[in-house]
Protein backbone atom coordinates (compact mmCIF):
# COMPACT_ATOMS: atom_id res chain seq x y z
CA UNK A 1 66.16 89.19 82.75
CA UNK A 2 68.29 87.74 80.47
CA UNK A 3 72.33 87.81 80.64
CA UNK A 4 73.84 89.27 77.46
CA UNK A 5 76.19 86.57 75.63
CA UNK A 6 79.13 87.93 73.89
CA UNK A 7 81.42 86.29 71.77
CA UNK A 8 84.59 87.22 69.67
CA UNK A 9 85.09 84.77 66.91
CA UNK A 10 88.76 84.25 64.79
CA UNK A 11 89.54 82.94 61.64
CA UNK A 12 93.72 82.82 62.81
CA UNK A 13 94.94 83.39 58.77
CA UNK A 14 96.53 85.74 57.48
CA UNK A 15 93.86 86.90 55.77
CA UNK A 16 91.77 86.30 58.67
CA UNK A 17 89.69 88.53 60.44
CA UNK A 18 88.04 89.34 64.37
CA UNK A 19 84.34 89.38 64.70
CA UNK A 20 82.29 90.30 67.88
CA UNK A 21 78.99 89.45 68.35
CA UNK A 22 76.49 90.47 71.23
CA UNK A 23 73.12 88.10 71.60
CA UNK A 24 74.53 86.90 68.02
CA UNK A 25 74.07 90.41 66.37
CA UNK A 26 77.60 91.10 64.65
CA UNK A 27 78.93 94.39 67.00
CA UNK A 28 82.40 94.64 64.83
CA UNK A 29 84.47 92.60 62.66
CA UNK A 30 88.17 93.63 62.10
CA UNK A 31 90.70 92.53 59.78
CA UNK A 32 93.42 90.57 60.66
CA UNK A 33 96.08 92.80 61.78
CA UNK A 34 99.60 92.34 59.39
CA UNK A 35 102.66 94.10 59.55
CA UNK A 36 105.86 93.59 57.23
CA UNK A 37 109.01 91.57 58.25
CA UNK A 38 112.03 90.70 57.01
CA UNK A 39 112.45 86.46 57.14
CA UNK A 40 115.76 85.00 55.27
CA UNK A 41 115.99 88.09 53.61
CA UNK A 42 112.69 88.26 52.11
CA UNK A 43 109.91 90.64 52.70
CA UNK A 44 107.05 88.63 54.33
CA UNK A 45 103.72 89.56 55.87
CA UNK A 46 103.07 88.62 59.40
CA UNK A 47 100.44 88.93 61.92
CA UNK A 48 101.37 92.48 64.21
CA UNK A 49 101.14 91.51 67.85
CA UNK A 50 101.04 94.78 69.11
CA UNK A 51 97.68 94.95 66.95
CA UNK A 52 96.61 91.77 68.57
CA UNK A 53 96.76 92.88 72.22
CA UNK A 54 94.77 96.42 71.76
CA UNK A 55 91.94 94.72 69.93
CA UNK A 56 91.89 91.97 72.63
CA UNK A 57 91.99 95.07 75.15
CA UNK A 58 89.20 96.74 73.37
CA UNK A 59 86.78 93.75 73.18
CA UNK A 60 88.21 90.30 75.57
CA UNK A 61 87.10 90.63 79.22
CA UNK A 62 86.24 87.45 81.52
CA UNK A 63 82.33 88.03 80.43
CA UNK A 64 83.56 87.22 76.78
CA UNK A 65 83.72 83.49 74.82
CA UNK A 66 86.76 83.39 72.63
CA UNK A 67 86.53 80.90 69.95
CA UNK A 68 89.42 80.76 67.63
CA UNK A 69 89.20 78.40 64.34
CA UNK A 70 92.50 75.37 64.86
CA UNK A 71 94.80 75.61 62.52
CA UNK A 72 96.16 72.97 60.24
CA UNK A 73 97.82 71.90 57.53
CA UNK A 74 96.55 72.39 54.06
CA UNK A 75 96.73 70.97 50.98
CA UNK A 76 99.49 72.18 48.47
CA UNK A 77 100.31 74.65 51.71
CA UNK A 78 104.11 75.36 51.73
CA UNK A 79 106.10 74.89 54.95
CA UNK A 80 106.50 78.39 55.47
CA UNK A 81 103.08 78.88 55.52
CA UNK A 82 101.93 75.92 57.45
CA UNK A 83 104.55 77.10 60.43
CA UNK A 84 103.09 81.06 59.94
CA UNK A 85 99.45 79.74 60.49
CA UNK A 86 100.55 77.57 63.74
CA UNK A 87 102.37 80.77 64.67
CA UNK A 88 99.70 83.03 64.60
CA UNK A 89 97.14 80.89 66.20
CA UNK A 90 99.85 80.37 68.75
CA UNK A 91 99.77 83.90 69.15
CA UNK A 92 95.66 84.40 69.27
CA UNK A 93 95.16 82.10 72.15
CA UNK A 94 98.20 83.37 73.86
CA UNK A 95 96.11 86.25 73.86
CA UNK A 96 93.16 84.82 75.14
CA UNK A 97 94.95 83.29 78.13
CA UNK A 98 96.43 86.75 78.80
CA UNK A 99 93.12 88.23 79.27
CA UNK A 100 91.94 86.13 81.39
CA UNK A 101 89.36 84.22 79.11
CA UNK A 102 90.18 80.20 78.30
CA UNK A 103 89.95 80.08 74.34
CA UNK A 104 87.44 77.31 72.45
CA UNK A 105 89.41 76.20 69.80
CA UNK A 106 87.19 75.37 67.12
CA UNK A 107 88.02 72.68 64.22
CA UNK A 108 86.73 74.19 60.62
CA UNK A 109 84.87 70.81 59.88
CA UNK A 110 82.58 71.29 62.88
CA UNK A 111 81.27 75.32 62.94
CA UNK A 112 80.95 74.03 58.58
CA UNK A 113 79.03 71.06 59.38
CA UNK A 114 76.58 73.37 62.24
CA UNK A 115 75.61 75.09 58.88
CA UNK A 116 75.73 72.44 56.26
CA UNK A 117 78.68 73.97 54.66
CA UNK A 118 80.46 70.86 54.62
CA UNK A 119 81.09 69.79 50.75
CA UNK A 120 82.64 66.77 49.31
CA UNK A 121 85.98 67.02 47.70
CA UNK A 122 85.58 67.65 44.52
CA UNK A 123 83.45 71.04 45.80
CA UNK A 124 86.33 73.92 44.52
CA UNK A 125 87.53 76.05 46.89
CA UNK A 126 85.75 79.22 45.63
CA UNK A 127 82.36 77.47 45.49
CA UNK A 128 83.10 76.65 49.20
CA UNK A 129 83.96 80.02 50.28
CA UNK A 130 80.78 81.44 48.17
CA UNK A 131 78.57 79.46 50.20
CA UNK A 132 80.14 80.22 53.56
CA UNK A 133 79.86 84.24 52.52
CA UNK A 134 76.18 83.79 51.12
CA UNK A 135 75.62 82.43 55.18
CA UNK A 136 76.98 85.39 56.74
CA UNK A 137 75.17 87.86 54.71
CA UNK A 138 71.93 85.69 55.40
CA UNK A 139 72.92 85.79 59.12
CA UNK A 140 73.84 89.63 59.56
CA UNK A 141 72.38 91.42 56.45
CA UNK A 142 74.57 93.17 55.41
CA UNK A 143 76.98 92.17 52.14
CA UNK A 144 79.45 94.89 52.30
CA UNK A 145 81.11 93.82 55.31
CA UNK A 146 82.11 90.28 53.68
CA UNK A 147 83.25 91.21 50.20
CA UNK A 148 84.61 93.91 48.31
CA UNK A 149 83.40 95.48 45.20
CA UNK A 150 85.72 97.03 42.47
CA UNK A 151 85.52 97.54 38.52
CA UNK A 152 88.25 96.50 36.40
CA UNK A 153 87.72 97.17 32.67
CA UNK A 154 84.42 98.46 33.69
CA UNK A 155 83.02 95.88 35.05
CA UNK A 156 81.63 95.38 38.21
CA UNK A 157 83.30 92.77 40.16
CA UNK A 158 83.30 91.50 44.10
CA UNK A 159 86.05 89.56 46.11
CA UNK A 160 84.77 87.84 48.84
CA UNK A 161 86.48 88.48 52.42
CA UNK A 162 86.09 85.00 53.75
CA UNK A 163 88.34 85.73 56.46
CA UNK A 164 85.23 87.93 57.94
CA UNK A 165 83.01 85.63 56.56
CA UNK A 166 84.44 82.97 58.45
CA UNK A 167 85.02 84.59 61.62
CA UNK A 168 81.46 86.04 61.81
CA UNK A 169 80.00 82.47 61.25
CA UNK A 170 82.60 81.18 64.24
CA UNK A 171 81.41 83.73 66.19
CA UNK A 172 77.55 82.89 65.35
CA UNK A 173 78.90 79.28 66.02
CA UNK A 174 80.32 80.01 70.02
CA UNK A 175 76.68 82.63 69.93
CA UNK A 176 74.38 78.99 69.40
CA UNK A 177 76.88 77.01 71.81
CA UNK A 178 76.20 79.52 74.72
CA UNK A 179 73.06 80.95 74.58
């Protein structure tokens, strides 16, 4: 008999997103939770905390791998944002350690280069996230969990959540590492 192997995966952005796998079947995949705050007198978005701990409660026991993506500076990221992202993933494995389960923190370049998503430079951003979305839908099978489809000027048209995508892949990643 084989022991189950369950994972919870995290892309730490803003846009960002939860996924939990079982055996490396995709279980759930939640959005990153954001509520609004006031910073310096401006309206910002930030990642809700009290959202953080009740989805850890509902899916993070010992029995779990946690494996949050490390966050980092970006190019052309402002400061704001740079210090939000560390914040958050601060936050995430604080998490973690509160329920009892040591977090693998991930770098991006290595769960990319598991799945030869690593591009050169000059690969755009959107051509980057395309591919990474095109591997989750391969992996789970299922397209409407990693985009979103809308008209505008009736036209059909998708955005891709790569926050899910992302985090389903990480999860997929910590899935391969364990089993």
């Amino acid at each position: 008999m084989h022991k189950d192997i369950f994972v919870f995966g995290i892309d730490p952005g803003l846009s960002g997103a939860f996924a939990f796998t079982v055996n490396g079947k995709l279980e759930n995949i939640i959005d990153m939770p954001k509520i609004k705050s006031c910073v310096n007198g401006k309206t910002r978005s930030v990642v809700d905390s009290k959202q953080i701990t009740e989805i850890f409660k509902k899916f993070v026991n010992s029995a779990v791998f946690v494996y949050i993506e490390k966050a980092h500076a970006m190019p052309g990221q402002g400061v704001v944002s740079m210090f939000t992202n560390g914040e958050t993933f601060g936050k995430l494995v604080q998490a973690s350690f509160d329920f009892g389960v040591t977090p693998t923190i991930i770098r991006a370049t290595d769960w990319k280069k598991e799945f030869n998503l690593q591009s050169g430079k000059n690969v755009e951003k959107k051509e980057k996230k395309i591919k990474t979305f095109e591997l989750a839908v391969n992996l789970f099978n299922d397209d409407s969990l990693f985009c979103k489809k809308y008209k505008r000027s009736g036209e059909e048209n998708v955005k891709i959540l790569d926050g899910r995508s992302d985090a389903a892949i990480i999860a997929y990643y910590g899935y391969v590492h364990n089993k």
